[in-house]
C-alpha atoms as a PDB file:
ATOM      1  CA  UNK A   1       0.000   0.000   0.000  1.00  0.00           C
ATOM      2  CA  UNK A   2       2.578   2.022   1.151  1.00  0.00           C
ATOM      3  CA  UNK A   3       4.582   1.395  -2.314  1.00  0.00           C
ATOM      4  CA  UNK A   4       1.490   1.953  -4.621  1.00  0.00           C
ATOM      5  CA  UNK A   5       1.194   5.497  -2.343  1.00  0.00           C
ATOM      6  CA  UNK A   6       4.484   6.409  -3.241  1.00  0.00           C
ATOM      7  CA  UNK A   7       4.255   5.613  -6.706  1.00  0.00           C
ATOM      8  CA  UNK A   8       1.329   7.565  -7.143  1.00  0.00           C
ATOM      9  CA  UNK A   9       3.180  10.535  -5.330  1.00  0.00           C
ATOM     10  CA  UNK A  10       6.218  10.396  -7.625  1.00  0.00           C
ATOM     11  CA  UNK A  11       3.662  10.595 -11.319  1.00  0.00           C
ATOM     12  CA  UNK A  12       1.758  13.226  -9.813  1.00  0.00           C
ATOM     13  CA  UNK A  13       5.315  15.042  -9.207  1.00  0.00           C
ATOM     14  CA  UNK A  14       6.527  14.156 -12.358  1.00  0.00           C
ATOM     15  CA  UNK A  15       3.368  15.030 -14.082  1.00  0.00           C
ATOM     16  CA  UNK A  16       3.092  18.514 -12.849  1.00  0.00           C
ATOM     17  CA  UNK A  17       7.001  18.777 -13.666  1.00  0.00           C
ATOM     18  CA  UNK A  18       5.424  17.866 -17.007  1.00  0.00           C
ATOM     19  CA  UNK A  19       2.851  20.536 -17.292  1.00  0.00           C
ATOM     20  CA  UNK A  20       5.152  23.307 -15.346  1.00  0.00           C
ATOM     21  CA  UNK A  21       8.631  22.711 -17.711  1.00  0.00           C
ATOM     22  CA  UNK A  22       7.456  23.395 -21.089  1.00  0.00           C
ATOM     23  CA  UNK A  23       6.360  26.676 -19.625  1.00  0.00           C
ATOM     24  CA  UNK A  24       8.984  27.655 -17.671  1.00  0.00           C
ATOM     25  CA  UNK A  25      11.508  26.869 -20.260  1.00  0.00           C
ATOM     26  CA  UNK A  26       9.702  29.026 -22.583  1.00  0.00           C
ATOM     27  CA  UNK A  27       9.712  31.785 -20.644  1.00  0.00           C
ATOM     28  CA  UNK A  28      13.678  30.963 -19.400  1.00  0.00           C
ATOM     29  CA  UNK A  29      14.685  30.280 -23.136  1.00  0.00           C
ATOM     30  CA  UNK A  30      12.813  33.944 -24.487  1.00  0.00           C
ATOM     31  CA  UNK A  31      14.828  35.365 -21.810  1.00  0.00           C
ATOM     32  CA  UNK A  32      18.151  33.819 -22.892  1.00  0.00           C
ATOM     33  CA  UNK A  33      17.094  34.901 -26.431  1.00  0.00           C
ATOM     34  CA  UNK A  34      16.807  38.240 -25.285  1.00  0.00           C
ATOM     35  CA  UNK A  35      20.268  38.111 -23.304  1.00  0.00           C
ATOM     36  CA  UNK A  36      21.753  36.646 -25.869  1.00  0.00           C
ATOM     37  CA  UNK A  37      20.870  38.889 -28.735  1.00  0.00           C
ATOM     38  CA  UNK A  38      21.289  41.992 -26.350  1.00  0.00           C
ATOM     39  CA  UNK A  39      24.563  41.985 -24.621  1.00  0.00           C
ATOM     40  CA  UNK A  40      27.225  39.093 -23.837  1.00  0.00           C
ATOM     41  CA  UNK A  41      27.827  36.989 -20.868  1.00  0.00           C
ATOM     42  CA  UNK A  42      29.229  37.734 -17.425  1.00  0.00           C
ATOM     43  CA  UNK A  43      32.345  36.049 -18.640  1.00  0.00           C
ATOM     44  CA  UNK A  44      32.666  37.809 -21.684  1.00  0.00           C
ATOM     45  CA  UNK A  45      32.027  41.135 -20.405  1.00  0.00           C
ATOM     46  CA  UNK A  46      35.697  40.798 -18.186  1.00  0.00           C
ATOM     47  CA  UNK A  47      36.905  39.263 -20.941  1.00  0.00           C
ATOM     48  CA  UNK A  48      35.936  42.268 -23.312  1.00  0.00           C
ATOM     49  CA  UNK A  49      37.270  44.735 -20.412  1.00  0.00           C
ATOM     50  CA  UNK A  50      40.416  42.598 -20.173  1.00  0.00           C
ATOM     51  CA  UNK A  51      40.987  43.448 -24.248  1.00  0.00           C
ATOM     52  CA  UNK A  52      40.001  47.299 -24.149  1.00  0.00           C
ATOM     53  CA  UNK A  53      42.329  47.831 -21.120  1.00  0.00           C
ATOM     54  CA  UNK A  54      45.146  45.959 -22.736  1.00  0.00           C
ATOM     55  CA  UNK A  55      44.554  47.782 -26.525  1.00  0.00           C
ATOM     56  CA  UNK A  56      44.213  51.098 -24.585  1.00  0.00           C
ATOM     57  CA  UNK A  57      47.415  50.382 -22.420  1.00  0.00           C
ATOM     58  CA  UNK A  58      49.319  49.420 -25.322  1.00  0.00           C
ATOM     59  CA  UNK A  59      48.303  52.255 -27.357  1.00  0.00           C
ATOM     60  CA  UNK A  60      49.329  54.767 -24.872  1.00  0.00           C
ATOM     61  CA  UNK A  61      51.025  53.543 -21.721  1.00  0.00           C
ATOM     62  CA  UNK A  62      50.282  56.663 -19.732  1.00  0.00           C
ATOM     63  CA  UNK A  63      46.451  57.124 -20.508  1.00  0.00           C
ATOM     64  CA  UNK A  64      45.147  55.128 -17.285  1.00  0.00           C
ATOM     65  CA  UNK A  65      47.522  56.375 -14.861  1.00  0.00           C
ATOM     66  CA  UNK A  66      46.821  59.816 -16.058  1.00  0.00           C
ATOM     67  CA  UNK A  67      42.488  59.092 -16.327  1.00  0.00           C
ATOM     68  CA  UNK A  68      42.999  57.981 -12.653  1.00  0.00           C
ATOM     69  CA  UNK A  69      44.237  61.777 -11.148  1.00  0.00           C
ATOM     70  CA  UNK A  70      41.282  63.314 -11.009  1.00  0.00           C
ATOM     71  CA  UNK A  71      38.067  64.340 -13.530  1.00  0.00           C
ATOM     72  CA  UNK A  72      37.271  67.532 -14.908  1.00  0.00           C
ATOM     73  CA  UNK A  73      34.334  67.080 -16.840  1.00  0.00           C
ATOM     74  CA  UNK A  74      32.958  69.927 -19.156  1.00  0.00           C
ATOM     75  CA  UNK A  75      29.382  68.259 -19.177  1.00  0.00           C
ATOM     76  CA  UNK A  76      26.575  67.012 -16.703  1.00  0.00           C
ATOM     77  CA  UNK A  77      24.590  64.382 -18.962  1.00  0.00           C
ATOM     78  CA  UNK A  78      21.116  63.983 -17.397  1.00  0.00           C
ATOM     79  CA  UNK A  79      19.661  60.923 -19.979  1.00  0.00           C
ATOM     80  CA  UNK A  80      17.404  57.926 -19.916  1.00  0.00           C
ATOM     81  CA  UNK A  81      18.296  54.973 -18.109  1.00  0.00           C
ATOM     82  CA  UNK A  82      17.020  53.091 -21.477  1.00  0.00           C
ATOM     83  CA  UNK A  83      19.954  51.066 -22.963  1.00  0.00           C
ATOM     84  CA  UNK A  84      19.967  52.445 -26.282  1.00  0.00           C
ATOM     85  CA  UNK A  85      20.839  55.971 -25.230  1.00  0.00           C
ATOM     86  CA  UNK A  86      24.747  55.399 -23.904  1.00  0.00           C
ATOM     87  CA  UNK A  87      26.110  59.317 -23.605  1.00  0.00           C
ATOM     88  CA  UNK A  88      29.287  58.642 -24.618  1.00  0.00           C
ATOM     89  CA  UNK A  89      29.284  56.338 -27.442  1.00  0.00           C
ATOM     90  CA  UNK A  90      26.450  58.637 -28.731  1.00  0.00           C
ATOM     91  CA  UNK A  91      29.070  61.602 -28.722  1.00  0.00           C
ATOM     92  CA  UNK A  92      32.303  59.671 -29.571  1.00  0.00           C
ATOM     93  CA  UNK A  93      33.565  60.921 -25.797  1.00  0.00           C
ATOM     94  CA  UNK A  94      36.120  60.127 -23.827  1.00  0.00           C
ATOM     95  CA  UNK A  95      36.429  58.677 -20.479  1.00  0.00           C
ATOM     96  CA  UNK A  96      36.401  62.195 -17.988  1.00  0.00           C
ATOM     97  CA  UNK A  97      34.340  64.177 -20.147  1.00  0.00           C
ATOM     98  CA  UNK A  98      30.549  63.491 -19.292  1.00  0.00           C
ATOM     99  CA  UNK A  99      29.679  63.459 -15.714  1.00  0.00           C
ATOM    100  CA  UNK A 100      26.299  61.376 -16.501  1.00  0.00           C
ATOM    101  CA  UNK A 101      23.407  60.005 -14.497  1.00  0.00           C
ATOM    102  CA  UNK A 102      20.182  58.755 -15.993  1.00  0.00           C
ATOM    103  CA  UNK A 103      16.881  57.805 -14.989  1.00  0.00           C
ATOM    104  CA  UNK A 104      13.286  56.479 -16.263  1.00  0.00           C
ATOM    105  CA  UNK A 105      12.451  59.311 -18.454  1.00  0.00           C
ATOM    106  CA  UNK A 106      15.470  61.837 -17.947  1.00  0.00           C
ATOM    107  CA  UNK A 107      14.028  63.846 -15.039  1.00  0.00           C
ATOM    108  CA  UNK A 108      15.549  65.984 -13.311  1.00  0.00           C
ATOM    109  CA  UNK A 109      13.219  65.981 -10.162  1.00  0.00           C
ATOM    110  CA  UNK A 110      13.713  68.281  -7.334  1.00  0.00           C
ATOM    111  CA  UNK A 111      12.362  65.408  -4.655  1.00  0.00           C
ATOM    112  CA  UNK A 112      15.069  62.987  -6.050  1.00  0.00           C
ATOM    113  CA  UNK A 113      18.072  63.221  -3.616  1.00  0.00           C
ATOM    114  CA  UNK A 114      20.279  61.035  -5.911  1.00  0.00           C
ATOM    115  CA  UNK A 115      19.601  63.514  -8.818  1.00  0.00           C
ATOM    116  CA  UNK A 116      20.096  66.455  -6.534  1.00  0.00           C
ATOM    117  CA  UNK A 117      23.381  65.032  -4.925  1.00  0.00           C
ATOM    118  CA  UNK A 118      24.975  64.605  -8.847  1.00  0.00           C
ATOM    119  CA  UNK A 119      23.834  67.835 -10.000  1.00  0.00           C
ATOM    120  CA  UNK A 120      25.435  70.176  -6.939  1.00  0.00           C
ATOM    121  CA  UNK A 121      28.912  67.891  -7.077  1.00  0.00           C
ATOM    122  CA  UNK A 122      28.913  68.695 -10.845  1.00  0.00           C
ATOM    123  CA  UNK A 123      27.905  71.997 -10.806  1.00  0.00           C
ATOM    124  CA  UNK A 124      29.384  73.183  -7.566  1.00  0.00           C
ATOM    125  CA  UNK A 125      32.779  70.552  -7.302  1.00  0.00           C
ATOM    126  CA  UNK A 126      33.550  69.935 -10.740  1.00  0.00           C
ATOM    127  CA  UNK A 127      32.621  73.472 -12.011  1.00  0.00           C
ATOM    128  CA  UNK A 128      30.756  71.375 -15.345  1.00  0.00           C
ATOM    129  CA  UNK A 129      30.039  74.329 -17.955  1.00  0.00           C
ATOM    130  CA  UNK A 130      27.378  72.780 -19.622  1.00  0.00           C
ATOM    131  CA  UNK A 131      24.535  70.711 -18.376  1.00  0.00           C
ATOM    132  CA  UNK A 132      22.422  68.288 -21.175  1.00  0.00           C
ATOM    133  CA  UNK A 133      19.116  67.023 -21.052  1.00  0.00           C
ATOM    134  CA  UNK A 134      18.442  64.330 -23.415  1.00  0.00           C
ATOM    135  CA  UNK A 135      15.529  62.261 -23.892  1.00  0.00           C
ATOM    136  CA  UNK A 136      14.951  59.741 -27.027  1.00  0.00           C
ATOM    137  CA  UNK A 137      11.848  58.942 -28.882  1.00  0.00           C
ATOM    138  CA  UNK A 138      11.128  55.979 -28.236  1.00  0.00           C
ATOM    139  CA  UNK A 139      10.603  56.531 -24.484  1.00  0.00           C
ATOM    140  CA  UNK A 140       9.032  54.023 -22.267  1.00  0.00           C
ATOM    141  CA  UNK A 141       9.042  56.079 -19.698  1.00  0.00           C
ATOM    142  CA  UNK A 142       6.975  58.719 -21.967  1.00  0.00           C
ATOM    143  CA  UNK A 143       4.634  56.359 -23.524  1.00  0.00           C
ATOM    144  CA  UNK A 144       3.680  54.782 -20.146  1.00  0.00           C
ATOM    145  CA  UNK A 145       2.619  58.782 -18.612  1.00  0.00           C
ATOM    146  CA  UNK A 146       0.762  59.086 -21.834  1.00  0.00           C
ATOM    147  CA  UNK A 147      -1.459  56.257 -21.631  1.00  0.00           C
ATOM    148  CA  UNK A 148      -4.379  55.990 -18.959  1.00  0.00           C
ATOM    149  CA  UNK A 149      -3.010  52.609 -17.643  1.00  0.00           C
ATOM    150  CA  UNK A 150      -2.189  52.809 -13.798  1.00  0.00           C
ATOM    151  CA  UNK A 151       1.193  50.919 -13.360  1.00  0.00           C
ATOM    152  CA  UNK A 152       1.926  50.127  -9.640  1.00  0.00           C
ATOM    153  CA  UNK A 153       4.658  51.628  -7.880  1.00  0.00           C
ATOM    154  CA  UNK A 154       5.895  52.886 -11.219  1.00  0.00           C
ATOM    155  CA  UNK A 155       3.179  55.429 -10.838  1.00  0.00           C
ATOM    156  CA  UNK A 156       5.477  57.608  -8.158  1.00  0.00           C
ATOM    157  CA  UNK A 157       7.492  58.849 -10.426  1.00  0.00           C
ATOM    158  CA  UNK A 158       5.509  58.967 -13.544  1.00  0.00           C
ATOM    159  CA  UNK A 159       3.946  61.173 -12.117  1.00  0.00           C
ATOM    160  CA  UNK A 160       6.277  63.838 -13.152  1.00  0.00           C
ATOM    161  CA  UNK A 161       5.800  62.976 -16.115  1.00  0.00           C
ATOM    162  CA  UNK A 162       1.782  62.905 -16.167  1.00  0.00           C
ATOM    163  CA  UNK A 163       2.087  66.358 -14.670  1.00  0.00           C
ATOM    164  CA  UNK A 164       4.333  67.501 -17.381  1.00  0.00           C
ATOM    165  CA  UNK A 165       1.706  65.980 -19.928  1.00  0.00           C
ATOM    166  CA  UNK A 166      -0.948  67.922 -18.627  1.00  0.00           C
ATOM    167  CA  UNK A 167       0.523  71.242 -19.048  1.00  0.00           C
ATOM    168  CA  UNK A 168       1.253  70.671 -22.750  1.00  0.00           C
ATOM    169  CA  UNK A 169      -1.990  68.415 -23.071  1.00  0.00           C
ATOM    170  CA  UNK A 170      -3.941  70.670 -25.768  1.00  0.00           C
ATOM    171  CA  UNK A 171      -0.864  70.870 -27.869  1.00  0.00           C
ATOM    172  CA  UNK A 172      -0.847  67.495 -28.394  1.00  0.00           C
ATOM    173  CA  UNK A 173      -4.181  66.812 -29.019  1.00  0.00           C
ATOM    174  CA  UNK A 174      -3.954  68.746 -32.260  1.00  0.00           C
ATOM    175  CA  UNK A 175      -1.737  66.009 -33.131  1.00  0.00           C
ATOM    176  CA  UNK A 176      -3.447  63.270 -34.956  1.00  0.00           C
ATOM    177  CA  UNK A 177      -0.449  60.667 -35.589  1.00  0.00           C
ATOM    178  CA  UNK A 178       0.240  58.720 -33.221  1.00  0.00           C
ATOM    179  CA  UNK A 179       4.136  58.376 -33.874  1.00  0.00           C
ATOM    180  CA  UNK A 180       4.706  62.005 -34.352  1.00  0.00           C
ATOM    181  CA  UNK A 181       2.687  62.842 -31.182  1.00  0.00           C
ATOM    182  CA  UNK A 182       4.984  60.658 -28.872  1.00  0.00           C
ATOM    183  CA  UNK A 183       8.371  62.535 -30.517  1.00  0.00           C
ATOM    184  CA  UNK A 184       6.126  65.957 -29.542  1.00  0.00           C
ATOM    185  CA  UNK A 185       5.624  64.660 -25.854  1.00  0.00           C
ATOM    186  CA  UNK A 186       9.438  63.587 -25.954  1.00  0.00           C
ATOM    187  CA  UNK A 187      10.409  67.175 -26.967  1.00  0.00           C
ATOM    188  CA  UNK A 188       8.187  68.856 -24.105  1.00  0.00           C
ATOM    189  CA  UNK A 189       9.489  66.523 -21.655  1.00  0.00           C
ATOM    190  CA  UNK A 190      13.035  67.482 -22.613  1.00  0.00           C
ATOM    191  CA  UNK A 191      11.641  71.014 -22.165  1.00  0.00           C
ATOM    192  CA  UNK A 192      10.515  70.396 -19.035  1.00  0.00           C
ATOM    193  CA  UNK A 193      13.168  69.576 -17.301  1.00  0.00           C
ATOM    194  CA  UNK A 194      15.396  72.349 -18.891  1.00  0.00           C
ATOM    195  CA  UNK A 195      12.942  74.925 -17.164  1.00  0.00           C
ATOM    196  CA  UNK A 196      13.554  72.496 -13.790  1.00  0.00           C
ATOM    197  CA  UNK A 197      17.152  73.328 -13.737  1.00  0.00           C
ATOM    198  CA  UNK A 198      16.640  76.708 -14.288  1.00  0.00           C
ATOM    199  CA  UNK A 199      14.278  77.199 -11.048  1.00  0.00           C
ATOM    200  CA  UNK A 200      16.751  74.600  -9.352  1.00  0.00           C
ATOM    201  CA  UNK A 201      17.934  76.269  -5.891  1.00  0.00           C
ATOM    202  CA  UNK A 202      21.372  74.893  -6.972  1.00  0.00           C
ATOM    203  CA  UNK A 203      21.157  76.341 -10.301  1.00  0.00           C
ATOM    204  CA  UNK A 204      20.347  79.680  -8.692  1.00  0.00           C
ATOM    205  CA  UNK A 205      22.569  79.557  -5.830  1.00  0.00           C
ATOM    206  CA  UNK A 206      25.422  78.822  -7.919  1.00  0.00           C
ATOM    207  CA  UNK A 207      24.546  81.873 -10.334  1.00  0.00           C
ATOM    208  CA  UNK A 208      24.653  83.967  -7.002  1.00  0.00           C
ATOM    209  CA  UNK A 209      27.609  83.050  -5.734  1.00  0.00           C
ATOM    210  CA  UNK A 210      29.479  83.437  -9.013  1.00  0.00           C
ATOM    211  CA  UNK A 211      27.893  85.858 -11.529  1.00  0.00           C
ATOM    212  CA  UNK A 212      26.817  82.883 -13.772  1.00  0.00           C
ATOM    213  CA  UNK A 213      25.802  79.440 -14.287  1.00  0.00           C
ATOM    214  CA  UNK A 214      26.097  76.576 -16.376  1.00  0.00           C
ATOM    215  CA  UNK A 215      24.598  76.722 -20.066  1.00  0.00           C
ATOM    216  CA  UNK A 216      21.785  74.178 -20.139  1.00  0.00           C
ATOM    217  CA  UNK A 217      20.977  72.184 -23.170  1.00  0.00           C
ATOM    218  CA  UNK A 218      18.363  70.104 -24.655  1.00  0.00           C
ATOM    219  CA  UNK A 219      18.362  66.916 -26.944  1.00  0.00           C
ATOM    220  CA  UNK A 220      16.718  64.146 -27.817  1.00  0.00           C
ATOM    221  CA  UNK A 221      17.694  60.749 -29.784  1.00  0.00           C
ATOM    222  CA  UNK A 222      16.371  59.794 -32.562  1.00  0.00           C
ATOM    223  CA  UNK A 223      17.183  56.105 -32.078  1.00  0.00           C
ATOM    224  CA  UNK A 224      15.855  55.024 -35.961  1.00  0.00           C
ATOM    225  CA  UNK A 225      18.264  57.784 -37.280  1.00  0.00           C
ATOM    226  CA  UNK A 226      20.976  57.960 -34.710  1.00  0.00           C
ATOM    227  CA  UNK A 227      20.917  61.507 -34.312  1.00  0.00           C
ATOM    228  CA  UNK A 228      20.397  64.035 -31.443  1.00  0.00           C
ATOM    229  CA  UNK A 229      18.529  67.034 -32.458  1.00  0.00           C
ATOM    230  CA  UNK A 230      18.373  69.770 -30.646  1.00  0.00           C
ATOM    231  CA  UNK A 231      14.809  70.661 -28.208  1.00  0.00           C
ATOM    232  CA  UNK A 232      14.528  74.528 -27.361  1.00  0.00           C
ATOM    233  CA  UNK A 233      12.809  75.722 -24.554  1.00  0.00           C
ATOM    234  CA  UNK A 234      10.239  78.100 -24.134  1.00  0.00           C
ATOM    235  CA  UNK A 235      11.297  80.505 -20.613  1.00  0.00           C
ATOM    236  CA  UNK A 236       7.607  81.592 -20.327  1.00  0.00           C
ATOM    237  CA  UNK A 237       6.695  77.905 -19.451  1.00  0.00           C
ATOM    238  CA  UNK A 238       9.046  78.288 -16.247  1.00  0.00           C
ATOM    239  CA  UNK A 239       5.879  78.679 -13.704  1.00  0.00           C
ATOM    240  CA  UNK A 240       4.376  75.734 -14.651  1.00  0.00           C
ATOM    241  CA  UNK A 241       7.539  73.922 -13.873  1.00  0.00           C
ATOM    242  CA  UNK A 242       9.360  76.139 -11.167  1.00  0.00           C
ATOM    243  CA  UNK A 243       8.011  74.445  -8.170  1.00  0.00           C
ATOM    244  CA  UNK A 244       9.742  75.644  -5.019  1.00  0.00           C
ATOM    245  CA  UNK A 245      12.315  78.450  -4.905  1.00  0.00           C
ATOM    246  CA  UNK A 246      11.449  79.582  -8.223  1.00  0.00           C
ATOM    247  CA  UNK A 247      11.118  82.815  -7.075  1.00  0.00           C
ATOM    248  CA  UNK A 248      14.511  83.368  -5.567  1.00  0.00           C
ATOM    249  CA  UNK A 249      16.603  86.602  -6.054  1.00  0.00           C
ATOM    250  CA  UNK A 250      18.599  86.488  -9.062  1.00  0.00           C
ATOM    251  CA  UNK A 251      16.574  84.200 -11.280  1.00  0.00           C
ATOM    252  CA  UNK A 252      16.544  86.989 -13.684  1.00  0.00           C
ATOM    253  CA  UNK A 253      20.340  87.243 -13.972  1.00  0.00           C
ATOM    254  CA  UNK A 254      20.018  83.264 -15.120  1.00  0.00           C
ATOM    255  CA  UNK A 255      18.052  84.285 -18.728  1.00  0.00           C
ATOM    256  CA  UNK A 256      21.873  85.553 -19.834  1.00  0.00           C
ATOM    257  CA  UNK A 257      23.211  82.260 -19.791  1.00  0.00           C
ATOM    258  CA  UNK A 258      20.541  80.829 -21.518  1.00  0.00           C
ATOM    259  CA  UNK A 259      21.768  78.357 -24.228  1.00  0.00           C
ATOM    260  CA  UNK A 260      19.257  77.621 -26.692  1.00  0.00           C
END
């Protein structure tokens, strides 16, 4: 009895192993698909490393020693956490001279103490003398604020985004095509934050202190083309976008530096 039990125990196991694999190993073997296609292995990765330092190293014995005495950055890169949209292969830089961070959706949020901590050490410690926003069509980030969908905890910082949206909603509902109203939204949201680093206290603060500030530019990526085209900002959007300490003293002296 005891045997018969057991037997049954082990098909039952093996027939829900049965039902469960095929599934599983879809979804495992779509994500090694992915992986595959999209980047290489652990491994491979140190391998790869292990070639570029040698080539580099070869090529000019003095270049790491000399990348490792310090940074002096001309630009603060504010971009997309999406993997398409690497800053420096995008603008054939070197190592040392992008100070970058990136996010869902490029923003450059005044609640975000991670964004806040990178933008005063760039603008304040490194002196950078220009500061790019760049967003990419394309945008996850963008189409999820534009649809109606609720998505979680996602939804706490897409809000930024929604709000954004809403400010330049009537714009884009002139704007039949689908395609060429996400690029619009892309473009205002690159605006956006533009007009946030202008009202940024640290923007400001830094103009105070030193009679100017750091020229602030906006792009997006065209990821079908490969391009970044320029985005210009509108100045008499900065209310709807100034939030706190818009108002401060010397916000005026700011529109000089103005890089469109």
């Amino acid at each position: 009895m005891f045997a018969l039990q057991l037997l049954l125990i082990v098909a039952l196991v093996a027939a829900a192993q049965a039902f469960v694999a095929p599934r599983m190993g879809s979804v495992r073997s779509g994500s090694k698909m992915m992986m595959a296609q999209n980047g290489p292995t652990f491994s491979e990765l140190l391998e790869k490393n292990e070639d570029w330092a040698t080539s580099i190293a070869s090529a000019d014995p003095s270049y790491f020693p000399q990348l490792a005495t310090g940074q002096a950055p001309r630009y603060l890169w504010i971009g997309c956490s999406d993997s398409r949209v690497p800053a420096e292969m995008l603008t054939q830089c070197d190592p040392g001279m992008i100070f970058v961070t990136r996010n869902i959706a490029n923003q450059a949020c005044a609640t975000d103490t991670s964004f806040l901590s990178v933008l005063e050490y760039a603008v304040d410690y490194l002196g950078v003398e220009d500061i790019i926003v760049c967003g990419h069509y394309e945008c996850g980030g963008v189409k999820a604020a534009s649809g109606s969908d609720l998505l979680g905890d996602l939804e706490n910082w897409l809000v930024h985004l929604r709000s954004m949206l809403a400010v330049n909603q009537a714009t884009l509902d002139l704007i039949e095509d689908a395609d060429e109203k996400h690029r619009k939204a892309v473009d205002f949201n690159v605006e956006a934050q533009c007009l946030k680093l202008w009202a940024n206290p640290i923007i400001q603060n830094h103009a105070a202190k030193n009679g100017k500030a750091p020229r602030i530019h906006g792009l997006a990526f065209d990821i079908k083309s490969g391009r970044l085209n320029k985005v210009f900002y509108d100045m008499a959007k900065l209310p709807f976008f100034s939030g706190a300490g818009a108002e401060k003293k010397g916000l005026s002296k700011l529109m000089g530096s103005i890089s469109k």
